[in-house]
C-alpha atoms as a PDB file:
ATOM      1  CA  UNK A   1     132.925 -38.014  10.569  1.00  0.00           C
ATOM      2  CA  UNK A   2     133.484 -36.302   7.237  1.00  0.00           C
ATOM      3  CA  UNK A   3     131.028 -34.956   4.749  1.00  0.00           C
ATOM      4  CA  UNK A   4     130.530 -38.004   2.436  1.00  0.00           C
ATOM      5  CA  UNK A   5     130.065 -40.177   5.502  1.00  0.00           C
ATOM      6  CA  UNK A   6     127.435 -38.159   6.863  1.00  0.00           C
ATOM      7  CA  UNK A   7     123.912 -40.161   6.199  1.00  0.00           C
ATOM      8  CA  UNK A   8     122.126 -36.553   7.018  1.00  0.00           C
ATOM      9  CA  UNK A   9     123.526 -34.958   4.038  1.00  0.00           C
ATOM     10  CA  UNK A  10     121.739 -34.398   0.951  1.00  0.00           C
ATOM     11  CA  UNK A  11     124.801 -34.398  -1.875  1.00  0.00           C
ATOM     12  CA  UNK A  12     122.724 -33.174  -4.329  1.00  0.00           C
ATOM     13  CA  UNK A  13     121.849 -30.010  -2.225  1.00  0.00           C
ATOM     14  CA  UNK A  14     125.489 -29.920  -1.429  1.00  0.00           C
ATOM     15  CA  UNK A  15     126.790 -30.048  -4.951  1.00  0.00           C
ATOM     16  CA  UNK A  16     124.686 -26.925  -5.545  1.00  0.00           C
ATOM     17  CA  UNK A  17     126.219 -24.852  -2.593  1.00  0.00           C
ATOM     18  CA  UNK A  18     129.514 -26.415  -4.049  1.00  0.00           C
ATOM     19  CA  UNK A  19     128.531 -24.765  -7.603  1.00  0.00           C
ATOM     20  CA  UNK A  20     127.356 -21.509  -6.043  1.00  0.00           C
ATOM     21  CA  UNK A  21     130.649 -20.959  -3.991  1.00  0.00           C
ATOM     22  CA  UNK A  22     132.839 -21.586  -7.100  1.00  0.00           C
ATOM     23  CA  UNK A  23     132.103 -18.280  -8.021  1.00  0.00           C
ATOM     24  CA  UNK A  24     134.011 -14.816  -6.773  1.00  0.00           C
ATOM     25  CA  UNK A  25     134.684 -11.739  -7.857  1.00  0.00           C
ATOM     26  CA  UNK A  26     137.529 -13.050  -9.423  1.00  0.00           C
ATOM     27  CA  UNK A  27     135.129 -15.660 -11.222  1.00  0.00           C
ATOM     28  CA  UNK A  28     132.125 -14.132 -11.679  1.00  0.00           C
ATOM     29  CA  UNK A  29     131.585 -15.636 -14.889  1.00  0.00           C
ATOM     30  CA  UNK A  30     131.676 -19.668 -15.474  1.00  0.00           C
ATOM     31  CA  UNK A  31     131.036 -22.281 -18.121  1.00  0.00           C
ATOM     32  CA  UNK A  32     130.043 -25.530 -17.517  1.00  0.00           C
ATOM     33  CA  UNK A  33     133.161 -27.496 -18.070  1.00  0.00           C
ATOM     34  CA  UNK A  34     135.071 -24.504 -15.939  1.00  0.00           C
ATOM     35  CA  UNK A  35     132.454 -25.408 -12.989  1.00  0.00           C
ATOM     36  CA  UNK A  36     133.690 -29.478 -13.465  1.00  0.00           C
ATOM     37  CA  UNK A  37     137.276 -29.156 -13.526  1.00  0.00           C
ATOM     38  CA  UNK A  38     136.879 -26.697 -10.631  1.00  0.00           C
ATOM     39  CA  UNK A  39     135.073 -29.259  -8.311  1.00  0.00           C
ATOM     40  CA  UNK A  40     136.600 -32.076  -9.629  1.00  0.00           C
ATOM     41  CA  UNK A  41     133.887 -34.069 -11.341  1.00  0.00           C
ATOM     42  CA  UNK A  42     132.191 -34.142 -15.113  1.00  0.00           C
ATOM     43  CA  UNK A  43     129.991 -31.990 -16.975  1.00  0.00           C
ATOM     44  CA  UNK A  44     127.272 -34.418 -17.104  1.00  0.00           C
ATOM     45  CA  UNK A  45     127.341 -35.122 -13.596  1.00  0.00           C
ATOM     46  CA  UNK A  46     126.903 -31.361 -13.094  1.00  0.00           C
ATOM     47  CA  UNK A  47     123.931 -30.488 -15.999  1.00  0.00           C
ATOM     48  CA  UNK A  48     120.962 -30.770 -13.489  1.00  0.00           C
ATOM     49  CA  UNK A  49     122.524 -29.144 -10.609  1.00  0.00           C
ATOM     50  CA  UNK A  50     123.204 -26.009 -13.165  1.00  0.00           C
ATOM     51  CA  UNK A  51     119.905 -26.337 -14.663  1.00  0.00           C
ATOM     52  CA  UNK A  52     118.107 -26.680 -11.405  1.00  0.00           C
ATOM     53  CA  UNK A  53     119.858 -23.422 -10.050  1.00  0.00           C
ATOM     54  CA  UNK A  54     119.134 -21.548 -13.449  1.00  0.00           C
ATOM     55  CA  UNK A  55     115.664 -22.447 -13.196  1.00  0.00           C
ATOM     56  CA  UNK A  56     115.294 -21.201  -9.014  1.00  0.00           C
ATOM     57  CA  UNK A  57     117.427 -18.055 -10.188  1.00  0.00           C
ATOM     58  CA  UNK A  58     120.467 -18.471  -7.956  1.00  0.00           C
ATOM     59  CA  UNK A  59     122.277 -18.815 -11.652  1.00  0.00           C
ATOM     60  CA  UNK A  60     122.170 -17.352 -14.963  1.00  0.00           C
ATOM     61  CA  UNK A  61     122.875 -18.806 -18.198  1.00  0.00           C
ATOM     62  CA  UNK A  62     124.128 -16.901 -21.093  1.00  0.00           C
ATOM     63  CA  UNK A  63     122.865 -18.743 -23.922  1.00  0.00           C
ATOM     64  CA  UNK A  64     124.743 -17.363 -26.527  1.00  0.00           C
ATOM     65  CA  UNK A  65     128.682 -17.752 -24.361  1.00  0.00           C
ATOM     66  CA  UNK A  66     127.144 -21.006 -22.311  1.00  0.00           C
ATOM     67  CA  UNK A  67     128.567 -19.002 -19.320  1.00  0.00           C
ATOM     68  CA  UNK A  68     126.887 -19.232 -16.350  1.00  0.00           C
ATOM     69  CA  UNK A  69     127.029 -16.384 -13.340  1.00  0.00           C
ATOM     70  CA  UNK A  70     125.215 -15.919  -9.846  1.00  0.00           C
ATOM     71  CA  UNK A  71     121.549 -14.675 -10.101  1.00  0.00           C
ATOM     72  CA  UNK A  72     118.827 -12.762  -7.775  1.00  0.00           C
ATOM     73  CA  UNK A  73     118.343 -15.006  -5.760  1.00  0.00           C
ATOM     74  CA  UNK A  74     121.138 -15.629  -4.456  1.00  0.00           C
ATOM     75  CA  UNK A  75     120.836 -11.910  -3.888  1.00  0.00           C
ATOM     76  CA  UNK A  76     117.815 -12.382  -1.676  1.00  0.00           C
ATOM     77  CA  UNK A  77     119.367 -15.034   0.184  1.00  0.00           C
ATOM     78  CA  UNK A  78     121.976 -12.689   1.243  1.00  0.00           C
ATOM     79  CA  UNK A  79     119.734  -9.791   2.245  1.00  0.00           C
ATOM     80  CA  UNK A  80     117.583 -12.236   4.547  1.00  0.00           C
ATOM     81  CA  UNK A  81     121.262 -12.815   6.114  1.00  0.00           C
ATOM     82  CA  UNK A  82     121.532  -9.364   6.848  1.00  0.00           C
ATOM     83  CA  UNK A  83     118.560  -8.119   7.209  1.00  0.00           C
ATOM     84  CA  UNK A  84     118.352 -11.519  10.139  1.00  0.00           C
ATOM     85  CA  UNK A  85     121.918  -9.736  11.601  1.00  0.00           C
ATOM     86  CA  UNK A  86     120.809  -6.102  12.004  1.00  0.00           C
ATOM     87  CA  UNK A  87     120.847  -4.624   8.991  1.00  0.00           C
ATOM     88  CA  UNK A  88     118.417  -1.789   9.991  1.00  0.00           C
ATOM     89  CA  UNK A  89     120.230  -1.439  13.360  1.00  0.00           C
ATOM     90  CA  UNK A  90     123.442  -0.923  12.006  1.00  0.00           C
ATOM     91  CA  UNK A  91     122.065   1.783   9.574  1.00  0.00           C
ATOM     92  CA  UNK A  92     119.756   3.441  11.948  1.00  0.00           C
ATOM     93  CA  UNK A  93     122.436   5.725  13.487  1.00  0.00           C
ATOM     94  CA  UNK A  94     123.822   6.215  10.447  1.00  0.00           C
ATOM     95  CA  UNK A  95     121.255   7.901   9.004  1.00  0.00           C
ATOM     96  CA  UNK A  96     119.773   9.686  11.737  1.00  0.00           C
ATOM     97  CA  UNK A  97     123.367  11.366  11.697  1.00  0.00           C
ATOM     98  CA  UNK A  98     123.093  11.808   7.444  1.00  0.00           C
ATOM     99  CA  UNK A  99     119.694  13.116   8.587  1.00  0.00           C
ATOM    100  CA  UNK A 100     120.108  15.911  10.817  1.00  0.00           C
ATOM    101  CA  UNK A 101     123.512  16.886   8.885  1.00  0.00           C
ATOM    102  CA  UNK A 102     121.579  17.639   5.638  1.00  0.00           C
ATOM    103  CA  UNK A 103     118.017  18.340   6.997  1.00  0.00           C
ATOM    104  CA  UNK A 104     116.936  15.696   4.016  1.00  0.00           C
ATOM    105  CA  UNK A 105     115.041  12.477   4.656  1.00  0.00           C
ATOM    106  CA  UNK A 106     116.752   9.608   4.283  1.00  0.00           C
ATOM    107  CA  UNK A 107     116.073   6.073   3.783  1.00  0.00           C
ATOM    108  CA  UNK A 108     117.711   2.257   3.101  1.00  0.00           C
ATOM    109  CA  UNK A 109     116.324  -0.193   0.157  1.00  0.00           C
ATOM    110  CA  UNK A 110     117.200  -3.754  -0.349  1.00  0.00           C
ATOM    111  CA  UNK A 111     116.509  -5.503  -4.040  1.00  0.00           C
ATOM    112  CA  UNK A 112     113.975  -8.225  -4.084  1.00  0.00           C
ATOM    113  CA  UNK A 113     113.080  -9.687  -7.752  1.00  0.00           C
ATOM    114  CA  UNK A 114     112.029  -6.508  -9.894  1.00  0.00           C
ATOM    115  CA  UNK A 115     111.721  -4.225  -6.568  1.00  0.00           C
ATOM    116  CA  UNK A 116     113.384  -1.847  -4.269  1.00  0.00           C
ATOM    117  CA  UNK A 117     112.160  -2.677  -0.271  1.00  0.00           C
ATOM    118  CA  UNK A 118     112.415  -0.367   1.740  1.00  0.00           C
ATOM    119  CA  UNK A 119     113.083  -0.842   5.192  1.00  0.00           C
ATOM    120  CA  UNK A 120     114.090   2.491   6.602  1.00  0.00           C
ATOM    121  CA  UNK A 121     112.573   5.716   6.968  1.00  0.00           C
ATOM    122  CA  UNK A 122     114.196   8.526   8.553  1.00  0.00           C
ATOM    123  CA  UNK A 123     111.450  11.751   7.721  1.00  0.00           C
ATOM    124  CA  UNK A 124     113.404  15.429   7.597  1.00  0.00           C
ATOM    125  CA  UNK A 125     110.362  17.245   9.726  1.00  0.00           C
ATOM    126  CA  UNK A 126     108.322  19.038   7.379  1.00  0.00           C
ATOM    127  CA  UNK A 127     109.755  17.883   4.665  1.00  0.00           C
ATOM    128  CA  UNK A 128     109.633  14.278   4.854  1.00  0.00           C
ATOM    129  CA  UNK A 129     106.169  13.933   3.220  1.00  0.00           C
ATOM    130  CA  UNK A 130     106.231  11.080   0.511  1.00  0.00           C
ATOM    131  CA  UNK A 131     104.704   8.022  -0.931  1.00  0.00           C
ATOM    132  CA  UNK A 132     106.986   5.563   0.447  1.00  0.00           C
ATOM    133  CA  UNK A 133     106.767   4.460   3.962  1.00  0.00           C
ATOM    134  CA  UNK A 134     108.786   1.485   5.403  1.00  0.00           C
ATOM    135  CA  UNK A 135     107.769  -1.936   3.600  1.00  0.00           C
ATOM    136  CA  UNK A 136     106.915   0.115   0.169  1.00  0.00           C
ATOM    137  CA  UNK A 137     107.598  -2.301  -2.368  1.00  0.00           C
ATOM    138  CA  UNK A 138     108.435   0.032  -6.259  1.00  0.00           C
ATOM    139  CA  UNK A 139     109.928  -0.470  -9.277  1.00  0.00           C
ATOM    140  CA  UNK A 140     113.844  -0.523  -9.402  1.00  0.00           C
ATOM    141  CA  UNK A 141     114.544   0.406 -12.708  1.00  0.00           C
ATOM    142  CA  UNK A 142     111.980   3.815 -11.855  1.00  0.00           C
ATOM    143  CA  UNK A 143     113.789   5.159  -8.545  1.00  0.00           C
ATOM    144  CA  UNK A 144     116.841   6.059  -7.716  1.00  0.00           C
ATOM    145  CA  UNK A 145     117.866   3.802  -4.851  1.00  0.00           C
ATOM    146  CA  UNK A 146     116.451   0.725  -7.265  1.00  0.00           C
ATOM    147  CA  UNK A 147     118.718   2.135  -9.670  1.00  0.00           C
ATOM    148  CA  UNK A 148     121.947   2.162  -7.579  1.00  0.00           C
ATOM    149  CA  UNK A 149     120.437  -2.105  -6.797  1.00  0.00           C
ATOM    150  CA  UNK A 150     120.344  -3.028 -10.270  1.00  0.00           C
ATOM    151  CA  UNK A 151     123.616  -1.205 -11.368  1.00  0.00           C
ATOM    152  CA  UNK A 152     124.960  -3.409  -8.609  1.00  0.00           C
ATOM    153  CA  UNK A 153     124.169  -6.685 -10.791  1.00  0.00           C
ATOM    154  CA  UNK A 154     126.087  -8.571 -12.928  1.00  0.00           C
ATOM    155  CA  UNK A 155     124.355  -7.524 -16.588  1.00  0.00           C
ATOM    156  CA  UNK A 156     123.704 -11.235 -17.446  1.00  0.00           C
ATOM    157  CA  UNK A 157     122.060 -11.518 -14.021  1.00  0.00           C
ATOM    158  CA  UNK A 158     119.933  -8.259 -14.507  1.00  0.00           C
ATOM    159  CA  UNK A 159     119.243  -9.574 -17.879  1.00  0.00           C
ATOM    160  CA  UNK A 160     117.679 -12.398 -16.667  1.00  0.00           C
ATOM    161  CA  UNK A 161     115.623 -10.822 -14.110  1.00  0.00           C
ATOM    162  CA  UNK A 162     114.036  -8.333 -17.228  1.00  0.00           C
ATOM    163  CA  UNK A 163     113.839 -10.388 -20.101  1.00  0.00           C
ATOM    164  CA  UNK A 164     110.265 -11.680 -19.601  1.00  0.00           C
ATOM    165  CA  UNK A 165     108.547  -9.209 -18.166  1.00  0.00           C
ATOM    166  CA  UNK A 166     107.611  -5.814 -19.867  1.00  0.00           C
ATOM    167  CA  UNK A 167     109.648  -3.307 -18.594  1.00  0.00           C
ATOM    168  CA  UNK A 168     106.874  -0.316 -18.166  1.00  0.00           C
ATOM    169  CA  UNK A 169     108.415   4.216 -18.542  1.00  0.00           C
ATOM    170  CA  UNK A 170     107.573   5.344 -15.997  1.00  0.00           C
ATOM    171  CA  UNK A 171     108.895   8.945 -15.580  1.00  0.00           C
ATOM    172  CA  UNK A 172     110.188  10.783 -18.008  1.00  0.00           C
ATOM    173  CA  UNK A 173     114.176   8.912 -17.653  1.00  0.00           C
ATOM    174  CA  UNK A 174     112.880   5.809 -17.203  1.00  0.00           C
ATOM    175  CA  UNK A 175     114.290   2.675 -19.375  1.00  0.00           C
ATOM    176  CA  UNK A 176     110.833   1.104 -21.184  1.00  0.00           C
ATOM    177  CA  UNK A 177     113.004  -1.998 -23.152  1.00  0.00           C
ATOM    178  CA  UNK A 178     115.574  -4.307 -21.884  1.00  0.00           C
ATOM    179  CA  UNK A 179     118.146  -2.370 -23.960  1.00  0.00           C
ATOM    180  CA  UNK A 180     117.700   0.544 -22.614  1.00  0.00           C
ATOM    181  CA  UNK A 181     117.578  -0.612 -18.894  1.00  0.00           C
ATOM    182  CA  UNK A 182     120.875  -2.577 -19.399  1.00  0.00           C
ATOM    183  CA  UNK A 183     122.175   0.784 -20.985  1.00  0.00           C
ATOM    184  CA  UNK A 184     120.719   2.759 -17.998  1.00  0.00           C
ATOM    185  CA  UNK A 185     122.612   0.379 -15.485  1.00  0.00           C
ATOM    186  CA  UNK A 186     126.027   0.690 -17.348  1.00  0.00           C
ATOM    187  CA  UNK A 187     126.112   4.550 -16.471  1.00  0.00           C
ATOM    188  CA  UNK A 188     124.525   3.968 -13.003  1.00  0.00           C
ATOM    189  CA  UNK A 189     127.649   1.858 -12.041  1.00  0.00           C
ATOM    190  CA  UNK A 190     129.948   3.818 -13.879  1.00  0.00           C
ATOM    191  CA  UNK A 191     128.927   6.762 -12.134  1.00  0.00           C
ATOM    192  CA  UNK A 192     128.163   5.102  -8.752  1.00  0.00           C
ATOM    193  CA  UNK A 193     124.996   6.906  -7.605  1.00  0.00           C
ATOM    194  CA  UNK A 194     121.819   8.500  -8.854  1.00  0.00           C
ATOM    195  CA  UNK A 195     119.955  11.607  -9.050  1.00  0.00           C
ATOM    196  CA  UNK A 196     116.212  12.326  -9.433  1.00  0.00           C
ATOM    197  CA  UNK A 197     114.637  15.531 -10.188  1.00  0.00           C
ATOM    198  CA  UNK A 198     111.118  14.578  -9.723  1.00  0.00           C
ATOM    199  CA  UNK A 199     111.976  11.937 -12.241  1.00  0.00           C
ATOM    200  CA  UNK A 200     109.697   9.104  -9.923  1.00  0.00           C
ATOM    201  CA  UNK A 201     107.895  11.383  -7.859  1.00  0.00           C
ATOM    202  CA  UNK A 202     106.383  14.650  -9.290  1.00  0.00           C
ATOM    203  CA  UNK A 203     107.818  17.465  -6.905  1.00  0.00           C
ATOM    204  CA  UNK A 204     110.782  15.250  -5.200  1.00  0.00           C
ATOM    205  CA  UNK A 205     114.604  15.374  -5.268  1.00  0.00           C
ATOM    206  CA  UNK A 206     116.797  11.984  -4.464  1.00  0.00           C
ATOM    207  CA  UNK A 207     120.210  11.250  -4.220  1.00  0.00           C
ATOM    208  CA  UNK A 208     121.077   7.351  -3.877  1.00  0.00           C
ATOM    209  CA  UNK A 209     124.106   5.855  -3.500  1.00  0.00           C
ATOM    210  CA  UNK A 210     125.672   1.692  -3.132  1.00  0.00           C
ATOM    211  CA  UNK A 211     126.589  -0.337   0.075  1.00  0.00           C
ATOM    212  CA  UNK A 212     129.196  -2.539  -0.399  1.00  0.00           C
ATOM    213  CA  UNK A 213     130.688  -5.761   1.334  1.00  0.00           C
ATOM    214  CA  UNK A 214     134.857  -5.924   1.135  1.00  0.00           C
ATOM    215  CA  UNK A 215     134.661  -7.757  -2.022  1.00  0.00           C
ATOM    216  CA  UNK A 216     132.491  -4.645  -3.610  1.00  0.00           C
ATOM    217  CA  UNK A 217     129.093  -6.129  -3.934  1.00  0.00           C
ATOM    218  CA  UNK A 218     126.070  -4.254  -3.602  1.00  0.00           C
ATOM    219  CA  UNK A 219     124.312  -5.075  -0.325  1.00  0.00           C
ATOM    220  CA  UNK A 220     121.850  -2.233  -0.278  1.00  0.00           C
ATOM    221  CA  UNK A 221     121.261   1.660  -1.221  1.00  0.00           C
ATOM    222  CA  UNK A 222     121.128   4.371   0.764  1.00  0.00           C
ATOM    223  CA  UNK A 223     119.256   8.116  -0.190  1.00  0.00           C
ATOM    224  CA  UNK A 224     118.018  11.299   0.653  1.00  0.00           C
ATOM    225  CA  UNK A 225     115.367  13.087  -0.521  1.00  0.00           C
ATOM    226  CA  UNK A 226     113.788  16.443  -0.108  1.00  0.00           C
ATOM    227  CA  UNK A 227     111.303  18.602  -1.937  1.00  0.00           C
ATOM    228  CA  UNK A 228     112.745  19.588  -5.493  1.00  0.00           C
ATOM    229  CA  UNK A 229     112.136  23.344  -5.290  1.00  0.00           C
ATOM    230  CA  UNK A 230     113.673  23.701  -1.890  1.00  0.00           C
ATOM    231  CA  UNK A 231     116.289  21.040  -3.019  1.00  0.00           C
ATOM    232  CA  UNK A 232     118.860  22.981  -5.085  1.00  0.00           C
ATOM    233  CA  UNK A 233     121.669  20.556  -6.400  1.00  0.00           C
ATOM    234  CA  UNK A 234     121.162  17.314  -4.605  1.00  0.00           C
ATOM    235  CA  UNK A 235     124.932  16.589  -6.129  1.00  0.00           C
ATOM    236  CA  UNK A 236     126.101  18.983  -3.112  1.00  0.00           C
ATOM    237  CA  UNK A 237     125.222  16.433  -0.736  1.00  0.00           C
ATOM    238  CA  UNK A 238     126.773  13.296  -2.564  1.00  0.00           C
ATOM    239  CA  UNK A 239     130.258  13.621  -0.268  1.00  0.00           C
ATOM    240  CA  UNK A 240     128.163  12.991   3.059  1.00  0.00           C
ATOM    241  CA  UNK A 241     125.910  10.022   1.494  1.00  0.00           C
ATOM    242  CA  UNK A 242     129.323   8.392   0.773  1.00  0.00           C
ATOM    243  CA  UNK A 243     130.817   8.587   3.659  1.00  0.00           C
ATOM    244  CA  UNK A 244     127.634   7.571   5.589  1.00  0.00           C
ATOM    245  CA  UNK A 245     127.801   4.506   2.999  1.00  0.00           C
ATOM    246  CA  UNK A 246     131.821   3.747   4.093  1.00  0.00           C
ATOM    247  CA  UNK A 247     130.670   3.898   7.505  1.00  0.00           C
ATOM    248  CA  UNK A 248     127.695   1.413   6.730  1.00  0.00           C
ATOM    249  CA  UNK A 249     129.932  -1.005   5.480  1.00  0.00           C
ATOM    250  CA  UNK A 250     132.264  -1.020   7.840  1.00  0.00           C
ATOM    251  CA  UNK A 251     129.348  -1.300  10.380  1.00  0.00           C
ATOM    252  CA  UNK A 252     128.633  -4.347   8.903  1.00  0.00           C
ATOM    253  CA  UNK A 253     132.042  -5.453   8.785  1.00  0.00           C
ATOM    254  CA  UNK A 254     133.128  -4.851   5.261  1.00  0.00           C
END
């Protein structure tokens, strides 16, 4: 029995996944009479199911270009999937390894609205003395794996996610305006990981970098961290956390 026979389908539900999978990294950027023509119907027919997807946050509309692209939530939806396939089993021996190679802590952060989870915590012996502990919840655009999250967004999607709330300095680096966080996510992805001198935490070095899927999405971050004055240049120690992060991927089957 095909789809539009089916009496357990909900078509408006499935018009939205519809609307959702028209986008790809090849179209990551859509305007309403793009998203018709693409599934075959009319822009009218296809106003509330854009609108109701805007409003939940799995889109974002560009007001000014009447573009639309994927939001958050969509995000979230996809770190549940993960997270619900292993995501912290497939990185646990991956960073006990980056671990004990570089005698740093190490941990892995997901994005969830406004926040970095974190949902590993691999402690360096002495030196793994923090203020995060697995399930800390902080601000993204403060710390440096949060960073390496939001650089991963589309900037009409991280837009979105900022542009009612306040957007507080904290730390010395740290964005306090829109502007200045979209401007602060431009050089993030640009230069594809982060450093912190004690930028979040007074007295600790971190070094975060991306994990990707095939098509080059951010999935999650990876770091280390150590104490600043017995951290020297955390750079040094960027060649490992990518190849732990190549590994990670392809671990998950990127």
């Amino acid at each position: 029995m095909g789809k539009t026979e089916d009496r357990y389908m909900v078509p408006g539900l499935a018009r939205g996944m519809e609307v959702l999978q028209a986008f790809s990294p090849a179209r990551q950027s859509l305007s309403l009479t793009e998203l018709a023509s693409l599934l075959g119907t009319t822009r009218s027919a296809l106003f509330r199911v854009t609108y109701t997807l805007a409003r939940l946050g799995f889109l974002t509309h560009d007001m000014a270009g009447q573009r639309f692209s994927l939001g958050p939530s969509v995000l979230r939806l996809g770190y549940g999937f993960l997270a619900a396939r292993g995501l912290v089993e497939a990185a646990l021996p991956l960073l006990e390894g980056l671990r004990d190679a570089t005698g740093w802590s190490a941990h892995l952060g997901v994005l969830e609205d406004r926040q970095v989870v974190y949902m590993l915590r691999l402690p360096a012996g002495p030196h793994g003395a923090g203020i995060v502990q697995v399930g800390s919840r902080l601000p993204a655009h403060a710390t440096a794996m949060g960073r390496v999250l939001l650089a991963g967004l589309e900037e009409a999607a991280l837009a979105g996610l900022y542009r009612d709330v306040a957007i507080t300095a904290i730390g010395p680096r740290a964005p306090g305006s829109l502007a200045g966080l979209l401007a602060q996510a431009r050089r993030d992805a640009k230069r594809g990981h982060v450093v912190h001198r004690g930028d979040f935490e007074s007295g600790i070095a971190s070094i975060a970098a991306p994990v990707r899927d095939a098509a080059g999405a951010t999935l999650a971050a990876i770091a280390l961290t150590a104490p600043l004055a017995e951290a020297g240049r955390p750079e040094a120690l960027l060649p490992r956390l990518l190849d732990c992060a190549l590994d990670f991927r392809a671990a998950l089957g990127g």
